[in-house]
C-alpha atoms as a PDB file:
ATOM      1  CA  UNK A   1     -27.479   5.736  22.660  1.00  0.00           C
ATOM      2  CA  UNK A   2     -31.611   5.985  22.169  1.00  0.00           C
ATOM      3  CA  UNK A   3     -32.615   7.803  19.308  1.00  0.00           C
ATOM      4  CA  UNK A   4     -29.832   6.232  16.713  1.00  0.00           C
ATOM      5  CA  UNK A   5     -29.766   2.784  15.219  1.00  0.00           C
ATOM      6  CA  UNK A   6     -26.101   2.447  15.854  1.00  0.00           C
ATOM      7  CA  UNK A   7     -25.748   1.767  19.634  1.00  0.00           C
ATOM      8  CA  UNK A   8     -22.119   1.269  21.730  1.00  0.00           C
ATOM      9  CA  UNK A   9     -20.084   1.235  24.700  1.00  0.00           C
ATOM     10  CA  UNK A  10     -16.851   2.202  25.321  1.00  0.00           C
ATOM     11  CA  UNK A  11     -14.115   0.721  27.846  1.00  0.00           C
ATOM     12  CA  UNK A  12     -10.550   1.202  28.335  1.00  0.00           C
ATOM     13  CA  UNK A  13      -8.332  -1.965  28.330  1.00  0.00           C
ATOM     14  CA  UNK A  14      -4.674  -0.941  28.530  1.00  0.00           C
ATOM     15  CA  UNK A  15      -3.116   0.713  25.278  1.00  0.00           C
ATOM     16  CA  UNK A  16      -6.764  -0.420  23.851  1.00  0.00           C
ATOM     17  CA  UNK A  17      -9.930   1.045  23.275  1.00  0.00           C
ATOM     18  CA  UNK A  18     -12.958  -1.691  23.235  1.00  0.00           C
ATOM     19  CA  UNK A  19     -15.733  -0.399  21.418  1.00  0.00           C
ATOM     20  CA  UNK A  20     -19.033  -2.644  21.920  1.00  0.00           C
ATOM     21  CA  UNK A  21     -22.019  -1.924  19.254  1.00  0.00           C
ATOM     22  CA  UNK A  22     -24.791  -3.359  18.113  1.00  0.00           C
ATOM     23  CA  UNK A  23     -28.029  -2.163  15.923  1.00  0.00           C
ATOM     24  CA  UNK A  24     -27.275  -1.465  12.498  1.00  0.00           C
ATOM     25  CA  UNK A  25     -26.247   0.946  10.306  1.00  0.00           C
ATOM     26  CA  UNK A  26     -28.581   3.453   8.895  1.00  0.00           C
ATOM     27  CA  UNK A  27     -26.817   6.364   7.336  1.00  0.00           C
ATOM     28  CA  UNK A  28     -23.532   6.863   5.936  1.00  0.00           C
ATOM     29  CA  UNK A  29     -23.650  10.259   7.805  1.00  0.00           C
ATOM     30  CA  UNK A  30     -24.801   7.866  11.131  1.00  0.00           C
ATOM     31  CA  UNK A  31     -21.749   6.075  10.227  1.00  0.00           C
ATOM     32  CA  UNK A  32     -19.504   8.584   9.843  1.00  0.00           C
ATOM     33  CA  UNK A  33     -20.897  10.014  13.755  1.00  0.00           C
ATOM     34  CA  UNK A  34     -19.855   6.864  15.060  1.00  0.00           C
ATOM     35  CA  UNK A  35     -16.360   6.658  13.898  1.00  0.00           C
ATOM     36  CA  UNK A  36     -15.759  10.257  14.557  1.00  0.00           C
ATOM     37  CA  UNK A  37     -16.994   9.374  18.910  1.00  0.00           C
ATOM     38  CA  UNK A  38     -14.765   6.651  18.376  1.00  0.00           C
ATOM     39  CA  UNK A  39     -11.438   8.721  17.477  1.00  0.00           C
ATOM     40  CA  UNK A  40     -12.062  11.207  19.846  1.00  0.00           C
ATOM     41  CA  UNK A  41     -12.294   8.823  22.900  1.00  0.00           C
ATOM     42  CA  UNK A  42      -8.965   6.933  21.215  1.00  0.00           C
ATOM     43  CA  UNK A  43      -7.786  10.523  21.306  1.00  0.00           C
ATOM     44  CA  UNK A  44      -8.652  11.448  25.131  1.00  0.00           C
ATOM     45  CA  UNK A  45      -7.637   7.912  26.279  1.00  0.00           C
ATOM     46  CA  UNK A  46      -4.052   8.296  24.236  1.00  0.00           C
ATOM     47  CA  UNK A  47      -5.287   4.282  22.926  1.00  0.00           C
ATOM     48  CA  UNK A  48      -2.973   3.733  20.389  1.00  0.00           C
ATOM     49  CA  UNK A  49      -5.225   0.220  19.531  1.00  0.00           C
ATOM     50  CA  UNK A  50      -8.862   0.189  18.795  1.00  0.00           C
ATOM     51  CA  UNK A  51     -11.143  -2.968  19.044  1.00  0.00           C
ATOM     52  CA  UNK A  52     -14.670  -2.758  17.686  1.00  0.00           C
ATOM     53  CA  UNK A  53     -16.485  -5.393  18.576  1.00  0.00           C
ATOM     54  CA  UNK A  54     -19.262  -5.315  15.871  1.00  0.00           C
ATOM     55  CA  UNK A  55     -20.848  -9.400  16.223  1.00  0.00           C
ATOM     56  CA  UNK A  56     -24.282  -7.451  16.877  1.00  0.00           C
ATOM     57  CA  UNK A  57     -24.151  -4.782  14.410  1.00  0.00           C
ATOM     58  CA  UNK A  58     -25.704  -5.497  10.981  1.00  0.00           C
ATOM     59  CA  UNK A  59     -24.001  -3.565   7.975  1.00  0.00           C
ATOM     60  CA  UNK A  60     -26.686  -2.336   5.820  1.00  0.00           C
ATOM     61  CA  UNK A  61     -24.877   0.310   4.005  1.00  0.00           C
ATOM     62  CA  UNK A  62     -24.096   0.223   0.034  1.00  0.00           C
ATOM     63  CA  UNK A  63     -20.841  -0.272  -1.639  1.00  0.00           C
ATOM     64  CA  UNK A  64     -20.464   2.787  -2.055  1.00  0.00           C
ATOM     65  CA  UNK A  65     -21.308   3.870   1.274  1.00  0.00           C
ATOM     66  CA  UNK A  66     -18.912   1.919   2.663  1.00  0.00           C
ATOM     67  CA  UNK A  67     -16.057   2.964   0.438  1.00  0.00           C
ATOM     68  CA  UNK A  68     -17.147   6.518   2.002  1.00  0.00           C
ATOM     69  CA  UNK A  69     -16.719   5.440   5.195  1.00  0.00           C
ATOM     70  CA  UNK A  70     -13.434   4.038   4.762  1.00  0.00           C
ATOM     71  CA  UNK A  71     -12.003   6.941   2.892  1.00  0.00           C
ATOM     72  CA  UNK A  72     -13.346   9.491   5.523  1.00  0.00           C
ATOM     73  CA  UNK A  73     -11.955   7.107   8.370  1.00  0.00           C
ATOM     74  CA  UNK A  74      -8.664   7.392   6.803  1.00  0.00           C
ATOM     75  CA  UNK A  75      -8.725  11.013   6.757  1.00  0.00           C
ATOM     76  CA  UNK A  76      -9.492  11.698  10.238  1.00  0.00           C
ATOM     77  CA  UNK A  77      -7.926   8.373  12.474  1.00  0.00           C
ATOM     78  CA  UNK A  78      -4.804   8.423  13.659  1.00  0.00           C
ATOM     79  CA  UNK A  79      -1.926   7.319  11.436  1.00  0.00           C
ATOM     80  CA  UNK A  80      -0.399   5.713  14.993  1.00  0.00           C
ATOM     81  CA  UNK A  81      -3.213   3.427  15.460  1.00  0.00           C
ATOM     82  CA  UNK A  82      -4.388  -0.297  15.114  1.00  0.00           C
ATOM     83  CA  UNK A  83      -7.851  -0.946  14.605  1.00  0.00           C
ATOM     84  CA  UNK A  84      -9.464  -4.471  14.856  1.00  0.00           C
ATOM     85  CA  UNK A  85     -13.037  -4.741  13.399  1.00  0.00           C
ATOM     86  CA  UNK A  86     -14.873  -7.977  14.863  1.00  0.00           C
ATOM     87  CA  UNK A  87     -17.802  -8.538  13.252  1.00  0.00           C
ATOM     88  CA  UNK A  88     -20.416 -11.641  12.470  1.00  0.00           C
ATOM     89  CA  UNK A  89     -19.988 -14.416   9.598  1.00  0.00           C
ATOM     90  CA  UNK A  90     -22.331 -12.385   7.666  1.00  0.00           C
ATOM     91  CA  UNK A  91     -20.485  -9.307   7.501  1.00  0.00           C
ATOM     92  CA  UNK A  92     -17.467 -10.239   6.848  1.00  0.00           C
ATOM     93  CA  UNK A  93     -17.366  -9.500   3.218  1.00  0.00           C
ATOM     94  CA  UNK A  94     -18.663  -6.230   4.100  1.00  0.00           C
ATOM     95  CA  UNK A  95     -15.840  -5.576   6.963  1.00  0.00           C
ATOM     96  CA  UNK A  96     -13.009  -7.080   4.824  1.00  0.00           C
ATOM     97  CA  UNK A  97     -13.987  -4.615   1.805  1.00  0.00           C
ATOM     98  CA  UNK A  98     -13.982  -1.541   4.306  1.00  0.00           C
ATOM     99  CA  UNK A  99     -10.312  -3.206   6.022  1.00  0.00           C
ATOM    100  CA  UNK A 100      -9.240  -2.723   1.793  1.00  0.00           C
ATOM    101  CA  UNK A 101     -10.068   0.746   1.305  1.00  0.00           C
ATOM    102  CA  UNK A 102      -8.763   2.390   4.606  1.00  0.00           C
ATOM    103  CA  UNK A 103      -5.362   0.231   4.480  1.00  0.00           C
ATOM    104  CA  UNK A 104      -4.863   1.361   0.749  1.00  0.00           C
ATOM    105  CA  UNK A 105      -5.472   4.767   2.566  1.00  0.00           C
ATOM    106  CA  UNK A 106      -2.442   4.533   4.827  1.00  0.00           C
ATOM    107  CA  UNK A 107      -4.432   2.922   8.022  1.00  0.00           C
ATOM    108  CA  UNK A 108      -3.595  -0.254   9.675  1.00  0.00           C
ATOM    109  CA  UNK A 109      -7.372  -1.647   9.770  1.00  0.00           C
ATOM    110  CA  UNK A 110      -8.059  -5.856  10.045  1.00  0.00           C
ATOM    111  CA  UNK A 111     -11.262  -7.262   9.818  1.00  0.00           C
ATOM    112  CA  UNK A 112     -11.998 -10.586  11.904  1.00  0.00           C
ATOM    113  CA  UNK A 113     -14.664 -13.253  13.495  1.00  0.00           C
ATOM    114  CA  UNK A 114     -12.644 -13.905  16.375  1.00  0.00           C
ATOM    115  CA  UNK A 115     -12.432 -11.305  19.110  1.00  0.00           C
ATOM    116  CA  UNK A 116      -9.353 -13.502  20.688  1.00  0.00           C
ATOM    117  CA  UNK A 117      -8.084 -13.706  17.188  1.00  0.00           C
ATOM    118  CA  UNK A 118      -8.094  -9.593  16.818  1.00  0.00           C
ATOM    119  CA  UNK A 119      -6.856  -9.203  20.397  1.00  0.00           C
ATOM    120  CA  UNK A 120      -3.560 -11.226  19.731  1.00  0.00           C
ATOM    121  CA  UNK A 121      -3.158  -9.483  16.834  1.00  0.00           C
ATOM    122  CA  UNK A 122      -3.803  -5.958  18.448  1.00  0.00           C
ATOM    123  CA  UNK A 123      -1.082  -7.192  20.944  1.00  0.00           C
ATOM    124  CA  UNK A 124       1.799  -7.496  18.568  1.00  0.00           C
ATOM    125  CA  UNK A 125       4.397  -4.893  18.177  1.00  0.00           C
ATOM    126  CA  UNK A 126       4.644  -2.604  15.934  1.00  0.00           C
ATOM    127  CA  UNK A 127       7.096  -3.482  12.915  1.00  0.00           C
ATOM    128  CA  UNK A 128       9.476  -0.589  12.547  1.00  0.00           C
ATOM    129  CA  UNK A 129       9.813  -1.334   8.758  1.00  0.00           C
ATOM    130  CA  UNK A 130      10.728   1.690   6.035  1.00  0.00           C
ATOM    131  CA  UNK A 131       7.741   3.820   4.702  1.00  0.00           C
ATOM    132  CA  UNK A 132       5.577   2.249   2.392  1.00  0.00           C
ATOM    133  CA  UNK A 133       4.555   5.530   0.268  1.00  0.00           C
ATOM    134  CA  UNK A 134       6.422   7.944  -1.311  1.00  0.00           C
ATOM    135  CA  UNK A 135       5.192  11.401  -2.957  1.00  0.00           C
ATOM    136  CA  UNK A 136       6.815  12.887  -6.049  1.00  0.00           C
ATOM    137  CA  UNK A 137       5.336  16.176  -8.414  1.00  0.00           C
ATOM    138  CA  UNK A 138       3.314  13.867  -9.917  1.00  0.00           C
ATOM    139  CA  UNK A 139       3.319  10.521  -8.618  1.00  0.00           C
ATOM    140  CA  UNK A 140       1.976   8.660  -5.368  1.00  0.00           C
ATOM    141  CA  UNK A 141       4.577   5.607  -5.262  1.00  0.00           C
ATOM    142  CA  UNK A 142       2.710   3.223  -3.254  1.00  0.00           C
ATOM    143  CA  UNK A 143       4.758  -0.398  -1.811  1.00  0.00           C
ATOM    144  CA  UNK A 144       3.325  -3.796  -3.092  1.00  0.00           C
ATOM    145  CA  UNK A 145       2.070  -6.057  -0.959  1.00  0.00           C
ATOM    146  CA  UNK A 146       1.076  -9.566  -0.709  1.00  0.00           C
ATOM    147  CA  UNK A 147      -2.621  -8.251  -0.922  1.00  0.00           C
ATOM    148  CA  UNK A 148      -1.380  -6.423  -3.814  1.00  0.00           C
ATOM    149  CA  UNK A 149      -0.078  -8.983  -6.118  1.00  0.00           C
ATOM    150  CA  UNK A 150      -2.367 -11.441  -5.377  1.00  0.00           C
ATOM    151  CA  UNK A 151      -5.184  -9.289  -6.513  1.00  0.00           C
ATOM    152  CA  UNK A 152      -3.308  -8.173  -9.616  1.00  0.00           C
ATOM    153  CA  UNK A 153      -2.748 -11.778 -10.506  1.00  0.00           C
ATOM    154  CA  UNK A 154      -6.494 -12.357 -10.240  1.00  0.00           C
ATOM    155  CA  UNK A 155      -7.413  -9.400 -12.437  1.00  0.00           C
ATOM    156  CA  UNK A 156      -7.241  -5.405 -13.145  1.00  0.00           C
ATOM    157  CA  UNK A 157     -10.212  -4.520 -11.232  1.00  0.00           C
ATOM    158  CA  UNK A 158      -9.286  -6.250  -7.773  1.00  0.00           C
ATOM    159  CA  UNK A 159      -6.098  -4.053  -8.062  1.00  0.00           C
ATOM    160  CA  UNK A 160      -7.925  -1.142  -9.095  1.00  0.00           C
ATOM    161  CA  UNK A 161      -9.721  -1.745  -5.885  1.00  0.00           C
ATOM    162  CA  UNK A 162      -7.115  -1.931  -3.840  1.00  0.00           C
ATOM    163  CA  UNK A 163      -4.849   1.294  -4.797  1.00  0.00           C
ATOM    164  CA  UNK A 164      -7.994   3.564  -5.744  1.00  0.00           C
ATOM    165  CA  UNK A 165      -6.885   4.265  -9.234  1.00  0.00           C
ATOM    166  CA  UNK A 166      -7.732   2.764 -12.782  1.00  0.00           C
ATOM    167  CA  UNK A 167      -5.966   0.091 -14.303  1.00  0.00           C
ATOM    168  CA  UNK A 168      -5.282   0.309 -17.674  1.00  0.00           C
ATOM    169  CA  UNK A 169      -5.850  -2.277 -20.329  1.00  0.00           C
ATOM    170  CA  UNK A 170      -2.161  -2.125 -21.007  1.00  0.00           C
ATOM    171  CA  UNK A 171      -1.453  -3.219 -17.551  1.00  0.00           C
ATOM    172  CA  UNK A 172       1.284  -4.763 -16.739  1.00  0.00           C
ATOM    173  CA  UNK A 173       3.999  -2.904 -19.041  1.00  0.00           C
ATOM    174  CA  UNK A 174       6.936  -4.173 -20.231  1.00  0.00           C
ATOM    175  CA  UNK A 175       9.254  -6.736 -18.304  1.00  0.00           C
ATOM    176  CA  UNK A 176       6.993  -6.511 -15.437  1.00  0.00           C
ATOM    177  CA  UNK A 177       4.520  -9.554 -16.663  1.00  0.00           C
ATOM    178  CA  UNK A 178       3.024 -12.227 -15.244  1.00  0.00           C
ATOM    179  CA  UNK A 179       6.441 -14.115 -14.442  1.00  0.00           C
ATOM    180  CA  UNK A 180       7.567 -10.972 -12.598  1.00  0.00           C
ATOM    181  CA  UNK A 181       4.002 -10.741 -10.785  1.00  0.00           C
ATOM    182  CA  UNK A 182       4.335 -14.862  -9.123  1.00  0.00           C
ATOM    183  CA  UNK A 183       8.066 -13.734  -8.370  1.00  0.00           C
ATOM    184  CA  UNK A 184       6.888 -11.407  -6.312  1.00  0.00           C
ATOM    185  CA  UNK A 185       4.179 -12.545  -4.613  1.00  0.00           C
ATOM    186  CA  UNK A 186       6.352 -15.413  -3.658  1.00  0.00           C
ATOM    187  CA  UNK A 187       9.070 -13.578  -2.835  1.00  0.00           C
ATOM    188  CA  UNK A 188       6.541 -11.181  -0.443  1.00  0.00           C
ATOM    189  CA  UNK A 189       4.944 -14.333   0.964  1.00  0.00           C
ATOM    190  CA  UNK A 190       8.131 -15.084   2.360  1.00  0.00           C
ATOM    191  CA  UNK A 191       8.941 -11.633   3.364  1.00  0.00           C
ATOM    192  CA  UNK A 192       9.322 -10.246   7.023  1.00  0.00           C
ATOM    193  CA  UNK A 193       7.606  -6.502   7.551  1.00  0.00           C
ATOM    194  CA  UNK A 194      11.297  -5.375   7.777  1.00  0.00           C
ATOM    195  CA  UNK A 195      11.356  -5.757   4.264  1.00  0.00           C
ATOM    196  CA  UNK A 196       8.855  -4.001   2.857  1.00  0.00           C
ATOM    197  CA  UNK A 197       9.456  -1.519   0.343  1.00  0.00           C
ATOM    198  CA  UNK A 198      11.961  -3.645  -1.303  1.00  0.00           C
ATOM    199  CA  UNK A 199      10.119  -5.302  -3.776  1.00  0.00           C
ATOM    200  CA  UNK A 200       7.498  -3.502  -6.362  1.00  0.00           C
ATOM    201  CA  UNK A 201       6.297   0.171  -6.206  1.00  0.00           C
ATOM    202  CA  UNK A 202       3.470   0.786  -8.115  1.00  0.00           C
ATOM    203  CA  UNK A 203       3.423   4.196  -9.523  1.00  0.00           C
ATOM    204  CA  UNK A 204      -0.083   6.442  -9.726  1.00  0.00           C
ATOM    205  CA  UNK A 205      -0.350   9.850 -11.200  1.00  0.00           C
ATOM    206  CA  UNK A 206      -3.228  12.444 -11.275  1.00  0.00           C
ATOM    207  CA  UNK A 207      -2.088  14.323 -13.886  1.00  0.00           C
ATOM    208  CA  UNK A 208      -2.493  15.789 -17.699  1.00  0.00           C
ATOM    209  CA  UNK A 209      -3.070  13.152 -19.921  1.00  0.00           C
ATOM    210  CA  UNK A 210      -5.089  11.385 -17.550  1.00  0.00           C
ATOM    211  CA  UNK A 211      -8.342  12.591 -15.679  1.00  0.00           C
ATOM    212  CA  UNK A 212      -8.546  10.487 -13.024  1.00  0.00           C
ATOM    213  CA  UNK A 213      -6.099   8.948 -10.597  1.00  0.00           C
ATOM    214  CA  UNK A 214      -4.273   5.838 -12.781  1.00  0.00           C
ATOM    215  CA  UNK A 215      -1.152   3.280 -12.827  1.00  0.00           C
ATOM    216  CA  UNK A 216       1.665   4.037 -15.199  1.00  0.00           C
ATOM    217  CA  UNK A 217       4.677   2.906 -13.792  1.00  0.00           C
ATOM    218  CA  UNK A 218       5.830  -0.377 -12.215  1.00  0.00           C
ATOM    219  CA  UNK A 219       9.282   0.062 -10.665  1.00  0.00           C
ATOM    220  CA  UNK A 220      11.291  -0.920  -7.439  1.00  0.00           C
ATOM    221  CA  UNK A 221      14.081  -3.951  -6.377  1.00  0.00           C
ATOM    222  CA  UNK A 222      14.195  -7.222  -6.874  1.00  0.00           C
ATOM    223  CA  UNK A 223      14.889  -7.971  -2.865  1.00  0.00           C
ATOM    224  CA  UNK A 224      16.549  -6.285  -0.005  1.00  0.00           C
ATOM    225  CA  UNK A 225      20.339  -5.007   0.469  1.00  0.00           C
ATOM    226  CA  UNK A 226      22.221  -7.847  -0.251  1.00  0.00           C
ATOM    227  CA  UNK A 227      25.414  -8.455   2.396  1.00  0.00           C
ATOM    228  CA  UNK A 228      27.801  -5.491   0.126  1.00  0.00           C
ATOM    229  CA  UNK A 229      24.396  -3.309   0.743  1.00  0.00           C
ATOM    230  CA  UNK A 230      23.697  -3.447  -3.007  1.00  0.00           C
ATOM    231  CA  UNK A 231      20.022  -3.869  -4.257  1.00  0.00           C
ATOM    232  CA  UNK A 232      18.744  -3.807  -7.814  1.00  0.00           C
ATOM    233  CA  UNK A 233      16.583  -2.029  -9.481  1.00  0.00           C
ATOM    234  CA  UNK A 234      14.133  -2.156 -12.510  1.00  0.00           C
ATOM    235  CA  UNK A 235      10.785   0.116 -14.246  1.00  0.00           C
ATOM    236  CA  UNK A 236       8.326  -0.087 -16.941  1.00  0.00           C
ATOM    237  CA  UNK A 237       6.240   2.348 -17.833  1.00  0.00           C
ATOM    238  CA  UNK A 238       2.987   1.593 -19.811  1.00  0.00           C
ATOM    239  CA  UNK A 239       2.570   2.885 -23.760  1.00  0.00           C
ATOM    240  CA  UNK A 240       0.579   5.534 -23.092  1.00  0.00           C
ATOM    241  CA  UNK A 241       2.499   7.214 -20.253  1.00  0.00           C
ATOM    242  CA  UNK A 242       6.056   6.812 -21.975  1.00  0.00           C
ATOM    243  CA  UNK A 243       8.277   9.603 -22.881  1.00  0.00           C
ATOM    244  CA  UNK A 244       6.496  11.749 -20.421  1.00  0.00           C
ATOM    245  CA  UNK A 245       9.129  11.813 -17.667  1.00  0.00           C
ATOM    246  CA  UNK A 246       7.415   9.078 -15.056  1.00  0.00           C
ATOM    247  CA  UNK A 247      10.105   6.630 -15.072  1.00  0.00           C
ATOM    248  CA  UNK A 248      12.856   9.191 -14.448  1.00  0.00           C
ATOM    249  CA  UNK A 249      10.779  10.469 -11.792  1.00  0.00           C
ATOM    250  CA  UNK A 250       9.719   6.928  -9.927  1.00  0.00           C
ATOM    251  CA  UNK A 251      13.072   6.004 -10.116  1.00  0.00           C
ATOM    252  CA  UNK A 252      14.831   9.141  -8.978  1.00  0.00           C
ATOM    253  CA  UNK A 253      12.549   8.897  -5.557  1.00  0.00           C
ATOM    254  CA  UNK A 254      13.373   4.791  -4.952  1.00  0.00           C
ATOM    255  CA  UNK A 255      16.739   5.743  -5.330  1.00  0.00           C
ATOM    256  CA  UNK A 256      16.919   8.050  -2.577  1.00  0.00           C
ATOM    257  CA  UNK A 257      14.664   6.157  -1.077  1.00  0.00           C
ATOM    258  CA  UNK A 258      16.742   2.611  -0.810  1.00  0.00           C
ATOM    259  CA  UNK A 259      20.018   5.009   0.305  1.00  0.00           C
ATOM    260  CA  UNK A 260      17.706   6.400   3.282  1.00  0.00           C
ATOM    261  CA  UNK A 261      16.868   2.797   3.872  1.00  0.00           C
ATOM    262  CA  UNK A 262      20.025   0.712   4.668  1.00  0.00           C
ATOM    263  CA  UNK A 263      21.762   0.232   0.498  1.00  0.00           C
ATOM    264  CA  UNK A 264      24.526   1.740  -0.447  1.00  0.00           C
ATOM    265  CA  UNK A 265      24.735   0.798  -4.223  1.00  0.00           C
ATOM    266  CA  UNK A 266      22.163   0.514  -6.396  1.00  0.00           C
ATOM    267  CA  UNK A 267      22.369  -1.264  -9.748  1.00  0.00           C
ATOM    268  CA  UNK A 268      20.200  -1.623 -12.699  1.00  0.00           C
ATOM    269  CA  UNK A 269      20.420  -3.634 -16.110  1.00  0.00           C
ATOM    270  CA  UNK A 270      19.492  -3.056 -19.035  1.00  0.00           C
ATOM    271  CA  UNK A 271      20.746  -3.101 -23.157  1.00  0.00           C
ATOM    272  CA  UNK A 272      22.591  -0.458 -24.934  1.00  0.00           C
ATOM    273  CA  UNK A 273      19.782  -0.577 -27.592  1.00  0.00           C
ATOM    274  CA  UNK A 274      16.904   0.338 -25.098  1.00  0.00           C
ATOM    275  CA  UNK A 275      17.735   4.290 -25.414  1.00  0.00           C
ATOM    276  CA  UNK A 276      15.004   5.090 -23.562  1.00  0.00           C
ATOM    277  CA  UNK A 277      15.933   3.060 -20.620  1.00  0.00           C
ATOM    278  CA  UNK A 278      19.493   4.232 -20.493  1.00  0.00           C
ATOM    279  CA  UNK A 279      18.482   7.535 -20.592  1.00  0.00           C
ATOM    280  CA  UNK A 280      16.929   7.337 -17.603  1.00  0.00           C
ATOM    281  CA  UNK A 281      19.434   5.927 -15.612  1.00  0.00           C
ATOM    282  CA  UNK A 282      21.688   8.253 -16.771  1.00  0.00           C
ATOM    283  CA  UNK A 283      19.062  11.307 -15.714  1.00  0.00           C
ATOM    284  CA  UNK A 284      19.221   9.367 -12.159  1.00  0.00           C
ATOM    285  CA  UNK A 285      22.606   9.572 -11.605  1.00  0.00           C
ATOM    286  CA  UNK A 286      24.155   5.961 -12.405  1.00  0.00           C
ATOM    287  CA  UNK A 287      26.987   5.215 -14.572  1.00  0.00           C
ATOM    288  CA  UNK A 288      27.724   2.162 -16.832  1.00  0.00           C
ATOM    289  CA  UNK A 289      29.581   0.052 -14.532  1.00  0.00           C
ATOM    290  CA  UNK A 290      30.238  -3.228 -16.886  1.00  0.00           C
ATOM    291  CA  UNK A 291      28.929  -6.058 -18.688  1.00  0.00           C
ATOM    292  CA  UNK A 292      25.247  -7.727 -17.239  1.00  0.00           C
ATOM    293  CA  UNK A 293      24.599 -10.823 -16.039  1.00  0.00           C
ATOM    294  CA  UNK A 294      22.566 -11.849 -18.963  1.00  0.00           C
ATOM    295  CA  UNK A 295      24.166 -11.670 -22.197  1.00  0.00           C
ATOM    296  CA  UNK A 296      23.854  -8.371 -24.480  1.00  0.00           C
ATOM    297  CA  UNK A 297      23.063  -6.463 -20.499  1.00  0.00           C
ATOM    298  CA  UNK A 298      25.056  -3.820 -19.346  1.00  0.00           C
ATOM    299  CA  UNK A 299      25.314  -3.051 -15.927  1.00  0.00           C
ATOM    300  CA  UNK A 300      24.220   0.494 -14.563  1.00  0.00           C
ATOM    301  CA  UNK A 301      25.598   1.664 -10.618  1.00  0.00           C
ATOM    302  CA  UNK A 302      25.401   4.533  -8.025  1.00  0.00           C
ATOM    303  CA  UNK A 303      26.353   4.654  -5.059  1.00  0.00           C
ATOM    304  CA  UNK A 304      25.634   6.534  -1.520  1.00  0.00           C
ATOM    305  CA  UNK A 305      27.818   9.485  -2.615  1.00  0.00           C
ATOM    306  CA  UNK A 306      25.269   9.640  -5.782  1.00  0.00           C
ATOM    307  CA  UNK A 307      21.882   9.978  -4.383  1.00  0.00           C
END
């Protein structure tokens, strides 16, 4: 393409789309031309997979260019499709950063060196696992990952990073500390994509008292449906968010969420003398159903019939 510094060529390979560029990137809005050619010829070819093949493109666009770029991929691409970025040694950091932003944006987006590398992994099916986001009035409820823990466990701003909304300095609340944080990042290392969703939710809102998109809630199971289809269930809120409903409102959506999803009892512990906590089960529709495993713990349940 004359004229532009961002040159390519398409091809059709099967399901996939190759996409071969080189140059370099000038503009955002040059940028944001090239991934818009690039959907529509995914769209006209039906390609549910995308490989760009970017080993001759330098990246010369700004952070904050490239967080643009990302977010306005992830508003126009395809939910259905795959995209494998190949690009050279030196632009990986760049390409791995851009792979963060549009997969916290609901895209499935890998960055690589090795074309062979992204074509096996184009190749694999699909993993028909539950939803990992979940909308409430005032709360985007988005599924922990690997990615996810590890970068909380490194610090507030890599996670900040990752979901696109600020960490506070009270970060992580409650029960949910660092102990919980290893648990489950080994317990997602060892996880299948089947499983996802049953770990930690992390819970964002966008409204009054915050201005801008931040994490109050940590909430979800401690593991899949066990073999009776029970799973169990836990929250924190941090300091500054409590007593404003978010727990009761996180939880009421994972509830209905892990009956949709294959459990058909949900349980949750906590002590009579955390009001707070029982009151919130109770607003979610579980009942006392005993004494807790640990001592001083009562036992909260629902079932199917409940939710």
């Amino acid at each position: 393409m004359p004229g532009v510094a961002i040159r390519f060529q398409t091809s059709a390979e099967g399901e996939t789309l190759v996409v071969r560029a080189s140059g370099f990137d000038e503009s955002l809005a040059e940028v944001q031309s090239y991934a818009v050619a690039i959907i529509e010829a995914a769209v006209r070819g039906a390609h549910t997979r995308v490989l760009c093949d970017e080993r001759e493109l330098e990246y010369r666009l700004k952070t904050v260019d490239t967080f643009q770029a990302a977010e306005f991929l992830a508003a126009n691409a395809p939910r259905v499709a795959r995209v494998a970025l190949v690009c050279s040694p030196n632009g990986l950091e760049d390409a791995s950063f851009f792979e963060t932003v549009a997969v916290n944006r609901g895209l499935t987006v890998r960055a690589f060196r090795d074309p062979g590398e992204a074509g096996r992994w184009l190749d694999e099916p699909d993993a028909a696992g539950p939803s990992r986001t979940l909308g409430t009035p005032r709360l985007s409820l988005v599924a922990a990952t690997l990615r996810h823990v590890e970068a909380e466990l490194t610090g507030p701003r890599s996670l900040a990073l990752l979901l696109g909304a600020a960490v506070p300095a009270s970060w992580p609340p409650g029960e949910y500390d660092r102990h919980a944080q290893e648990y489950f990042r080994d317990r997602l290392a060892a996880a299948s994509p089947a499983d996802a969703g049953w770990f930690g939710w992390y819970g964002i809102t966008r409204t009054a008292p915050f201005a801008s998109p931040t994490l109050v809630v940590a909430a979800g199971f401690v593991g899949p449906p066990g073999e009776d289809g029970t799973v169990e269930t836990g929250y924190s809120v941090v300091p500054e968010a409590r007593g404003l409903g978010y727990a009761t409102e996180a939880v009421k959506a994972l509830l209905a969420w892990a009956l949709r999803n294959g459990a058909s009892r949900v349980i949750a512990h906590t002590t009579p003398a955390n009001a707070a906590s029982v009151t919130v089960l109770l607003r979610c529709g579980f009942v006392e159903d005993g004494p807790g495993e640990e001592p001083g713990t009562v036992r909260f349940a629902t079932r199917a019939s409940a939710g």
